[in-house]
PDB file of N, CA and C in Angstrom:
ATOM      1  N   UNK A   1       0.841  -1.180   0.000  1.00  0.00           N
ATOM      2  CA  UNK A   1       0.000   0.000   0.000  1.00  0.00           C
ATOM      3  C   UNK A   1       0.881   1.237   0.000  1.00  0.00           C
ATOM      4  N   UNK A   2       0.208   2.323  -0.564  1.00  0.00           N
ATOM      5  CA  UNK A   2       1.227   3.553  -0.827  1.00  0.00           C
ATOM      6  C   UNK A   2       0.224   4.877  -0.234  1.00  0.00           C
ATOM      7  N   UNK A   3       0.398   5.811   0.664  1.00  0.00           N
ATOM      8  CA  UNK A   3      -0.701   7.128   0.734  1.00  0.00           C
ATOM      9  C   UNK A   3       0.620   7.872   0.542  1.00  0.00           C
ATOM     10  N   UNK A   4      -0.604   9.170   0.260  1.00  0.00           N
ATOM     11  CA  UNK A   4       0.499  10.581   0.031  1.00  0.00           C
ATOM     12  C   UNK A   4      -0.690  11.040   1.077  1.00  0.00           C
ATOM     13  N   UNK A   5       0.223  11.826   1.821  1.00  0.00           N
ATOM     14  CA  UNK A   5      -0.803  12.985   2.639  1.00  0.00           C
ATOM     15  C   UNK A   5      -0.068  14.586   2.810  1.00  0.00           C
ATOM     16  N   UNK A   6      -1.695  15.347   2.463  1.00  0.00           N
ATOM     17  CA  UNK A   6      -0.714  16.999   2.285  1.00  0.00           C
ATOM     18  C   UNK A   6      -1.699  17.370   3.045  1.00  0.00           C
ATOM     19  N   UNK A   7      -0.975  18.905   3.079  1.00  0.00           N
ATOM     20  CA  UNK A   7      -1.450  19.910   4.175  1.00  0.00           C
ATOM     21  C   UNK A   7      -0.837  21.382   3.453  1.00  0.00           C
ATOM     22  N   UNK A   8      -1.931  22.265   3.634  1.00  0.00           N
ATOM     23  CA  UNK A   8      -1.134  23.778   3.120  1.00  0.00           C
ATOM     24  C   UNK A   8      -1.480  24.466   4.350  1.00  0.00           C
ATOM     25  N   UNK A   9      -0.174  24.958   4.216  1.00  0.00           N
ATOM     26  CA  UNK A   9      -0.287  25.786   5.378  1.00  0.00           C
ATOM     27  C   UNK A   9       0.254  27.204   4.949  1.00  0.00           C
ATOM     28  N   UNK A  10       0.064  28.726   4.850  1.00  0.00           N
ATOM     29  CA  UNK A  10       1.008  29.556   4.902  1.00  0.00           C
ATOM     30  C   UNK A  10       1.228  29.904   3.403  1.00  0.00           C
ATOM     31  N   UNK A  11       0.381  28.997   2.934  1.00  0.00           N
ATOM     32  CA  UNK A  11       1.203  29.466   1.109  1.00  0.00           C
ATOM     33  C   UNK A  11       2.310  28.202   0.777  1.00  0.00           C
ATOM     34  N   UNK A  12       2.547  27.330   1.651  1.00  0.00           N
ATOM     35  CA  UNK A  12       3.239  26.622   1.774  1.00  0.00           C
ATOM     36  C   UNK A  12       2.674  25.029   1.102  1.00  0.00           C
ATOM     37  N   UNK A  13       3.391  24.063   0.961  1.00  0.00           N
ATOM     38  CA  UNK A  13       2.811  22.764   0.677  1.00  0.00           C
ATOM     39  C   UNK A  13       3.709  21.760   1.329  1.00  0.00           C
ATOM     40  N   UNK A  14       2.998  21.352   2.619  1.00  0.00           N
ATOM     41  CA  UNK A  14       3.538  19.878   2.988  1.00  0.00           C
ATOM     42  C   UNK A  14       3.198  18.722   2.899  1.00  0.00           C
ATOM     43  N   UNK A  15       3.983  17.617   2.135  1.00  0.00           N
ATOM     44  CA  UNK A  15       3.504  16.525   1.935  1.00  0.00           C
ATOM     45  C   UNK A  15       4.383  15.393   2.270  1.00  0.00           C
ATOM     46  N   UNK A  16       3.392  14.226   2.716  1.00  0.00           N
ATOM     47  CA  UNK A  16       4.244  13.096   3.197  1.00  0.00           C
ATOM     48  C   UNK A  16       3.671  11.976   2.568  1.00  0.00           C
ATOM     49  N   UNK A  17       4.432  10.952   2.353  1.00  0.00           N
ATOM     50  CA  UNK A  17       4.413   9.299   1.369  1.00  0.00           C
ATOM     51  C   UNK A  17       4.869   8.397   2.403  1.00  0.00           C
ATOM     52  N   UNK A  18       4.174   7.444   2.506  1.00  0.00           N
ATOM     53  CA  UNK A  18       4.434   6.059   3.160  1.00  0.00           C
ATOM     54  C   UNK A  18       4.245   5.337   2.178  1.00  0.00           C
ATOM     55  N   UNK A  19       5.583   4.000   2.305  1.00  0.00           N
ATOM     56  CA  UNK A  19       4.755   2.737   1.386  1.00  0.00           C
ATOM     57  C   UNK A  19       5.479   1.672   2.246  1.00  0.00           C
ATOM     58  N   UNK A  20       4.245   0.492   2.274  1.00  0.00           N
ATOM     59  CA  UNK A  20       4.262  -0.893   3.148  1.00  0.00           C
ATOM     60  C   UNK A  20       5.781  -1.456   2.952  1.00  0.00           C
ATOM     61  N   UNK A  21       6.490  -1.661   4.070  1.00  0.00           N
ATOM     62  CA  UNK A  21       7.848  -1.858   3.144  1.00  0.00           C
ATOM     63  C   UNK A  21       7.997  -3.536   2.271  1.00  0.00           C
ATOM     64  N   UNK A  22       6.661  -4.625   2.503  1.00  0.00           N
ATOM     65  CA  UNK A  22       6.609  -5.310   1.101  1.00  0.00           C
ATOM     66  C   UNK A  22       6.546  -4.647  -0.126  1.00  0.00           C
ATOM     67  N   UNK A  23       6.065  -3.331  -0.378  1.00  0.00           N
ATOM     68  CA  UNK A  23       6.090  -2.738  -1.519  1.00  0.00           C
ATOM     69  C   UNK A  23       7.357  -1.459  -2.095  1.00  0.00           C
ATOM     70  N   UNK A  24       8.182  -1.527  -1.507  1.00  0.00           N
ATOM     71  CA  UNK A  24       9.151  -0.987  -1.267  1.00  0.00           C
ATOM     72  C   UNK A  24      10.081  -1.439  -2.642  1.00  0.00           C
ATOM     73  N   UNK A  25      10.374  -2.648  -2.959  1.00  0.00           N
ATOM     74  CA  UNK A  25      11.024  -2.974  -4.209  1.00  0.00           C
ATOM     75  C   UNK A  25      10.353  -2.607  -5.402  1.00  0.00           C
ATOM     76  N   UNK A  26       8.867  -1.749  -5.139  1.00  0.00           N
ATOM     77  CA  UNK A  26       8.258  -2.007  -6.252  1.00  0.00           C
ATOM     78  C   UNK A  26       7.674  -0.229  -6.558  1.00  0.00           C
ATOM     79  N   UNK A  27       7.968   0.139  -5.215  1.00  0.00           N
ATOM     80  CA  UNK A  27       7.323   1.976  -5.352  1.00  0.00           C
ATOM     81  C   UNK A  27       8.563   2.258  -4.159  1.00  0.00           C
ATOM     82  N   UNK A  28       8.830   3.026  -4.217  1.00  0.00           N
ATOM     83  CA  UNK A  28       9.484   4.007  -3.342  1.00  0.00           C
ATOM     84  C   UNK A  28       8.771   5.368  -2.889  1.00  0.00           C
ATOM     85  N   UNK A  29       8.888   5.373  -1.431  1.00  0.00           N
ATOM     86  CA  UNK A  29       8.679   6.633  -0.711  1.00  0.00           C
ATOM     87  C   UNK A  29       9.011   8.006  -1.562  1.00  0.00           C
ATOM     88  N   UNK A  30      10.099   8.200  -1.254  1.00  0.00           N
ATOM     89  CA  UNK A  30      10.778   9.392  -2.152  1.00  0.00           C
ATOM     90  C   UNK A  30      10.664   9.311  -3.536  1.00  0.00           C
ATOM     91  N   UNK A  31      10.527   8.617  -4.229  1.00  0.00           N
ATOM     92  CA  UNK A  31      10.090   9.005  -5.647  1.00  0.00           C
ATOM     93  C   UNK A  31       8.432   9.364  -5.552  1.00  0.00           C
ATOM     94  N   UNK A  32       7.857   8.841  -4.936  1.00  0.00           N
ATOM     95  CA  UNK A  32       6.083   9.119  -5.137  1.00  0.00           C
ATOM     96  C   UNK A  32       6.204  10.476  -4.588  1.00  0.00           C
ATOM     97  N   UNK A  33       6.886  11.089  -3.500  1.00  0.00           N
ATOM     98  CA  UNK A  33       6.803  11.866  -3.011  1.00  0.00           C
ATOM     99  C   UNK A  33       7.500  13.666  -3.658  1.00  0.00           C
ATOM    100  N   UNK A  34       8.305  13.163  -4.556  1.00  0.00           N
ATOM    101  CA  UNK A  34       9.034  13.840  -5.389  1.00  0.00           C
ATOM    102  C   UNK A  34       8.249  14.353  -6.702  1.00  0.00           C
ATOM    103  N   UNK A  35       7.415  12.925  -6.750  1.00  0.00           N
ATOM    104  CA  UNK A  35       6.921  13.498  -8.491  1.00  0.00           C
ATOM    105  C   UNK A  35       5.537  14.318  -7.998  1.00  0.00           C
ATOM    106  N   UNK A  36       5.094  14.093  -6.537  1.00  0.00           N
ATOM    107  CA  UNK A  36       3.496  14.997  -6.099  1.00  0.00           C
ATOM    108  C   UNK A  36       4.720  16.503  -6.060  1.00  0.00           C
ATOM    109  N   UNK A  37       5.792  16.661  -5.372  1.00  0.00           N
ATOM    110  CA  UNK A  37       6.402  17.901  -4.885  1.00  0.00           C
ATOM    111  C   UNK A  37       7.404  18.982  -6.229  1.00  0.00           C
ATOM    112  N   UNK A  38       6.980  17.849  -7.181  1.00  0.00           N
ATOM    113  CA  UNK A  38       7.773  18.647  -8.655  1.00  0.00           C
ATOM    114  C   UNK A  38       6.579  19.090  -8.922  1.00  0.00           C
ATOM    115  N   UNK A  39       5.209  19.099  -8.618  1.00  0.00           N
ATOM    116  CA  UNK A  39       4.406  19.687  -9.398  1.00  0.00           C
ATOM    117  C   UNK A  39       3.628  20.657  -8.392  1.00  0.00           C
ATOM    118  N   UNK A  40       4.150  21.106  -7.012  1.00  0.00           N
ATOM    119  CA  UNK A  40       3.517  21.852  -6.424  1.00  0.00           C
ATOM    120  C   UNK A  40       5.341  23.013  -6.113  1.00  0.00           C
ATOM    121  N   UNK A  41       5.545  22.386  -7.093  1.00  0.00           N
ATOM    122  CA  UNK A  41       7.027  23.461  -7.089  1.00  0.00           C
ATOM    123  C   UNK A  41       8.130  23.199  -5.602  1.00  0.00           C
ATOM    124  N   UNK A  42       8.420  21.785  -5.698  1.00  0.00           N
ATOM    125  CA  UNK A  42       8.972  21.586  -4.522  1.00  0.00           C
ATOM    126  C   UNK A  42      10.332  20.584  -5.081  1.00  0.00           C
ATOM    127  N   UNK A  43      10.266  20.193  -4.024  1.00  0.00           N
ATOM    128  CA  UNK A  43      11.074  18.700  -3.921  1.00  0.00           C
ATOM    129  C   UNK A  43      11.535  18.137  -2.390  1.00  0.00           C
ATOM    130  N   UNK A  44      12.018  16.455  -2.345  1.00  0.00           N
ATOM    131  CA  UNK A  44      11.675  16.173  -1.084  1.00  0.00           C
ATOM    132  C   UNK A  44      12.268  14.537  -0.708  1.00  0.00           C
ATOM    133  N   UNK A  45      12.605  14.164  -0.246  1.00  0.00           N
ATOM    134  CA  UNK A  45      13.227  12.787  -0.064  1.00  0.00           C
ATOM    135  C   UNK A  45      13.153  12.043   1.402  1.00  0.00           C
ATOM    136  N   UNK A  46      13.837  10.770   1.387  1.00  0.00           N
ATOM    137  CA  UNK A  46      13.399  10.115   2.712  1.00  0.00           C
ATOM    138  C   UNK A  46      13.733   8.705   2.163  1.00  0.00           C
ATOM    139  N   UNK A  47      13.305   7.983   3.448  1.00  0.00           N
ATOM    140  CA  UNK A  47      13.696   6.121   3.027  1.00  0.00           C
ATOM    141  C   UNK A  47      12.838   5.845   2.177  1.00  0.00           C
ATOM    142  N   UNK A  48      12.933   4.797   1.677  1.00  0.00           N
ATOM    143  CA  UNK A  48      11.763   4.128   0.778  1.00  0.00           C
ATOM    144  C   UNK A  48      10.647   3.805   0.670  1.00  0.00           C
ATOM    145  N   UNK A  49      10.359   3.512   2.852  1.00  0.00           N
ATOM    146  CA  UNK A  49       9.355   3.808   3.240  1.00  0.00           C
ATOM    147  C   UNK A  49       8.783   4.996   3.502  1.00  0.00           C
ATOM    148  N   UNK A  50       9.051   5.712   3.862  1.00  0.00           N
ATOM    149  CA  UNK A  50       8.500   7.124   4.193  1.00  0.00           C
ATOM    150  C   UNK A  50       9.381   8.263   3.884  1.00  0.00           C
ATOM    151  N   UNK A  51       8.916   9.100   2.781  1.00  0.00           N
ATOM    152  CA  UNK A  51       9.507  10.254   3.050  1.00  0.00           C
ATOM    153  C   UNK A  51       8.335  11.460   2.944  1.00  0.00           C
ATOM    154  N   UNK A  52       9.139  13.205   3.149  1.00  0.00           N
ATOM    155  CA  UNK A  52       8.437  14.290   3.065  1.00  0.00           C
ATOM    156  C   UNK A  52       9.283  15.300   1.672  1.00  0.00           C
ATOM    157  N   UNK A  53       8.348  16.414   1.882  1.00  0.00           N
ATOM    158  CA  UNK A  53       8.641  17.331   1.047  1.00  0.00           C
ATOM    159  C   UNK A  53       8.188  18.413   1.196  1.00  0.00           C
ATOM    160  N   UNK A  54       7.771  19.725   0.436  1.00  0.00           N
ATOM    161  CA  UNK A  54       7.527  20.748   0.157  1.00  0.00           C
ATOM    162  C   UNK A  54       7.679  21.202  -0.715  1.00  0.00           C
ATOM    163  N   UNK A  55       6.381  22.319  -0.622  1.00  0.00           N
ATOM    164  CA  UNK A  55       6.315  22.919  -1.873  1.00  0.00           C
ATOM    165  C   UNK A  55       5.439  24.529  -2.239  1.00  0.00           C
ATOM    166  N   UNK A  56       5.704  24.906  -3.395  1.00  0.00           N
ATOM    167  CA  UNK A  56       5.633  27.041  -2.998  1.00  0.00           C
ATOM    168  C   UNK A  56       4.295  26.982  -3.759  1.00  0.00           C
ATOM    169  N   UNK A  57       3.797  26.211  -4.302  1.00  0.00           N
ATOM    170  CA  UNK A  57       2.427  26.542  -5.483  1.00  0.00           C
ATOM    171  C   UNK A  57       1.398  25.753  -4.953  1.00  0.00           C
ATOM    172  N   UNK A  58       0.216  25.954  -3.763  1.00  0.00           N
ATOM    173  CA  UNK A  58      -0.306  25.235  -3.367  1.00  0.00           C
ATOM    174  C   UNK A  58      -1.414  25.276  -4.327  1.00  0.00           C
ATOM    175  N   UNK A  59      -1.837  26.221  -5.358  1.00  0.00           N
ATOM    176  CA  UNK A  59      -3.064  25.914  -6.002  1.00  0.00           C
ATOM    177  C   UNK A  59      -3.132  24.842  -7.123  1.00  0.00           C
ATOM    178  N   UNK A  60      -1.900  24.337  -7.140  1.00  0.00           N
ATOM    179  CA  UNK A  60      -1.612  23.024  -8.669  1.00  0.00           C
ATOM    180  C   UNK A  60      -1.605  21.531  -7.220  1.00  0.00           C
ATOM    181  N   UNK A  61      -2.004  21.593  -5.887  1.00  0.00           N
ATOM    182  CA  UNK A  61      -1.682  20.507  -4.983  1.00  0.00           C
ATOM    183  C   UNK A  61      -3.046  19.349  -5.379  1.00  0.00           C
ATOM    184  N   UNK A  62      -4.634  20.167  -5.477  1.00  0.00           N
ATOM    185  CA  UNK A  62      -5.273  19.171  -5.700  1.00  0.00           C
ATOM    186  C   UNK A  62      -5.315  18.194  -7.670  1.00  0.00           C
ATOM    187  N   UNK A  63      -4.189  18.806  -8.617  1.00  0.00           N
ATOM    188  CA  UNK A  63      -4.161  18.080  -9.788  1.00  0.00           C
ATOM    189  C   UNK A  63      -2.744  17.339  -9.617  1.00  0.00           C
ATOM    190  N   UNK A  64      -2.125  17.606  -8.350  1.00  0.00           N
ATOM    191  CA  UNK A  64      -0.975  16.732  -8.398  1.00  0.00           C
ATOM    192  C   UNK A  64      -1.485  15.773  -7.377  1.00  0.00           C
ATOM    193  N   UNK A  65      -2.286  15.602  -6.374  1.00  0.00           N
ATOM    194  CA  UNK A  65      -2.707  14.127  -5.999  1.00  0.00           C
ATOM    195  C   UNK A  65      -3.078  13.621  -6.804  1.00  0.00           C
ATOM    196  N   UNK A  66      -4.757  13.993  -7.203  1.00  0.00           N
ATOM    197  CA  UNK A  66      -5.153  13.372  -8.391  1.00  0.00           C
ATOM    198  C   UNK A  66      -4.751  12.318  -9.629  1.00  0.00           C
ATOM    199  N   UNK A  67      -3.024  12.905 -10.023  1.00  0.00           N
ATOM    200  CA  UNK A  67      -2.359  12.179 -10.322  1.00  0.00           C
ATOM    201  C   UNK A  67      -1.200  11.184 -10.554  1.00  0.00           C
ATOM    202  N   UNK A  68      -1.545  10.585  -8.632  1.00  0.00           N
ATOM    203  CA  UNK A  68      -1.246   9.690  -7.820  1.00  0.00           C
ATOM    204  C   UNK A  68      -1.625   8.329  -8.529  1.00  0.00           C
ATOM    205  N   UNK A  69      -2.440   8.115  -7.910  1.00  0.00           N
ATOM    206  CA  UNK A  69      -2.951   6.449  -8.737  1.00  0.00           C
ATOM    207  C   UNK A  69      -2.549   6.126 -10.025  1.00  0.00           C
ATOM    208  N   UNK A  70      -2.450   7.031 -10.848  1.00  0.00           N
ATOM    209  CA  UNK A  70      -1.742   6.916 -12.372  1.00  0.00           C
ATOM    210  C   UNK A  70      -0.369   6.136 -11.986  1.00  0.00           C
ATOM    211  N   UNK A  71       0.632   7.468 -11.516  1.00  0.00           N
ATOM    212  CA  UNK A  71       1.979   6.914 -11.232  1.00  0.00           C
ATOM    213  C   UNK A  71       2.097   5.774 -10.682  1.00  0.00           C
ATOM    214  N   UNK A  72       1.301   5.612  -9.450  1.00  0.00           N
ATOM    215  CA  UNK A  72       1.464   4.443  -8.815  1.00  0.00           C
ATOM    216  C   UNK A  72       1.436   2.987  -9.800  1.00  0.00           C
ATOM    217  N   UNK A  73       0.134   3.136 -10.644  1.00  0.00           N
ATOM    218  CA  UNK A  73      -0.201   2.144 -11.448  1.00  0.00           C
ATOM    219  C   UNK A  73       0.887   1.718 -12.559  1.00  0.00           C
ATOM    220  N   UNK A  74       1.493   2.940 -12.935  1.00  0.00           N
ATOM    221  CA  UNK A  74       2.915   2.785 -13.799  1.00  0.00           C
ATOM    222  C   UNK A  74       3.942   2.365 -13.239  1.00  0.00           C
ATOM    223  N   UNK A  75       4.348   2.591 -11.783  1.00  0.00           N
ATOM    224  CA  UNK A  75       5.358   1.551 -11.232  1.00  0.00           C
ATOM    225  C   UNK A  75       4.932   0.033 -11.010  1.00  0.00           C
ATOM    226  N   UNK A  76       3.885   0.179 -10.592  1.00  0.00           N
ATOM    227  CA  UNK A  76       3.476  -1.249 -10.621  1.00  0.00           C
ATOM    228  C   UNK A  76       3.764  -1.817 -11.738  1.00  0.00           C
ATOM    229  N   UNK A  77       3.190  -1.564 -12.717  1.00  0.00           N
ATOM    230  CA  UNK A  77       3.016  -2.189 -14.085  1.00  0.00           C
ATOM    231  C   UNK A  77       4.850  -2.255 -14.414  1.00  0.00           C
ATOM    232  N   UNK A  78       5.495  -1.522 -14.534  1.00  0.00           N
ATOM    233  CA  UNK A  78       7.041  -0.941 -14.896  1.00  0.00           C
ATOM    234  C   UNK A  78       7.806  -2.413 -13.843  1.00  0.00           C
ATOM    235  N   UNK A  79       7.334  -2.806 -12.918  1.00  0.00           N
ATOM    236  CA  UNK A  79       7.687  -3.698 -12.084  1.00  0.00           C
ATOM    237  C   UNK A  79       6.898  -5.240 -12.119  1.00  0.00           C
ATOM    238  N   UNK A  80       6.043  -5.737 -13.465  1.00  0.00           N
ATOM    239  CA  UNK A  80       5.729  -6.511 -13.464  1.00  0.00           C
ATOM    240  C   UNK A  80       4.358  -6.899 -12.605  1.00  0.00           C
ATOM    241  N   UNK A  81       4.028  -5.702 -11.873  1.00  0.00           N
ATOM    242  CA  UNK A  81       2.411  -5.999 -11.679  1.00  0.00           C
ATOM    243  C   UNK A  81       1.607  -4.846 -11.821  1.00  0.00           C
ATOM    244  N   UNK A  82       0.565  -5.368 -11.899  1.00  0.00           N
ATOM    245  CA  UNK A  82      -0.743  -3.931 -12.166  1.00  0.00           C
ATOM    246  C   UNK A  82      -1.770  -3.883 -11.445  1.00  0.00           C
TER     247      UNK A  82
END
């Protein structure tokens, strides 16, 4: 299992990624968390299981969850499952 969870605060964008560490060979923390924080004008890292980030453009935050499940579905798939 993989969540992203955000919060704006300030003009600001904080966001955090967990993934189950069985799924860890197959999604990484810091990359899920990187590609939500490149599109709210950020960037952000951490273990594989969990990392954070930030970010300066909170009004692009609800089309960069949104396209969460996509990515996710492309590592999966990129890793032999879907």
């Amino acid at each position: 299992a993989a969540v992203v969870l955000a919060a704006v605060d300030g003009g600001k964008v904080a966001l955090v990624a967990g993934v189950t560490k069985a799924e860890t060979g197959r999604i990484k923390a810091g990359e899920l968390v990187n590609q939500v924080a490149q599109q709210v004008g950020g960037r952000g890292g951490g273990r594989p299981d969990m990392a954070q980030a930030g970010g300066s453009q909170p009004d692009k935050l609800d089309a960069a969850l949104a396209a969460v499940p996509d990515w996710v579905r492309e590592q999966l798939a990129a890793h032999g499952t879907a």
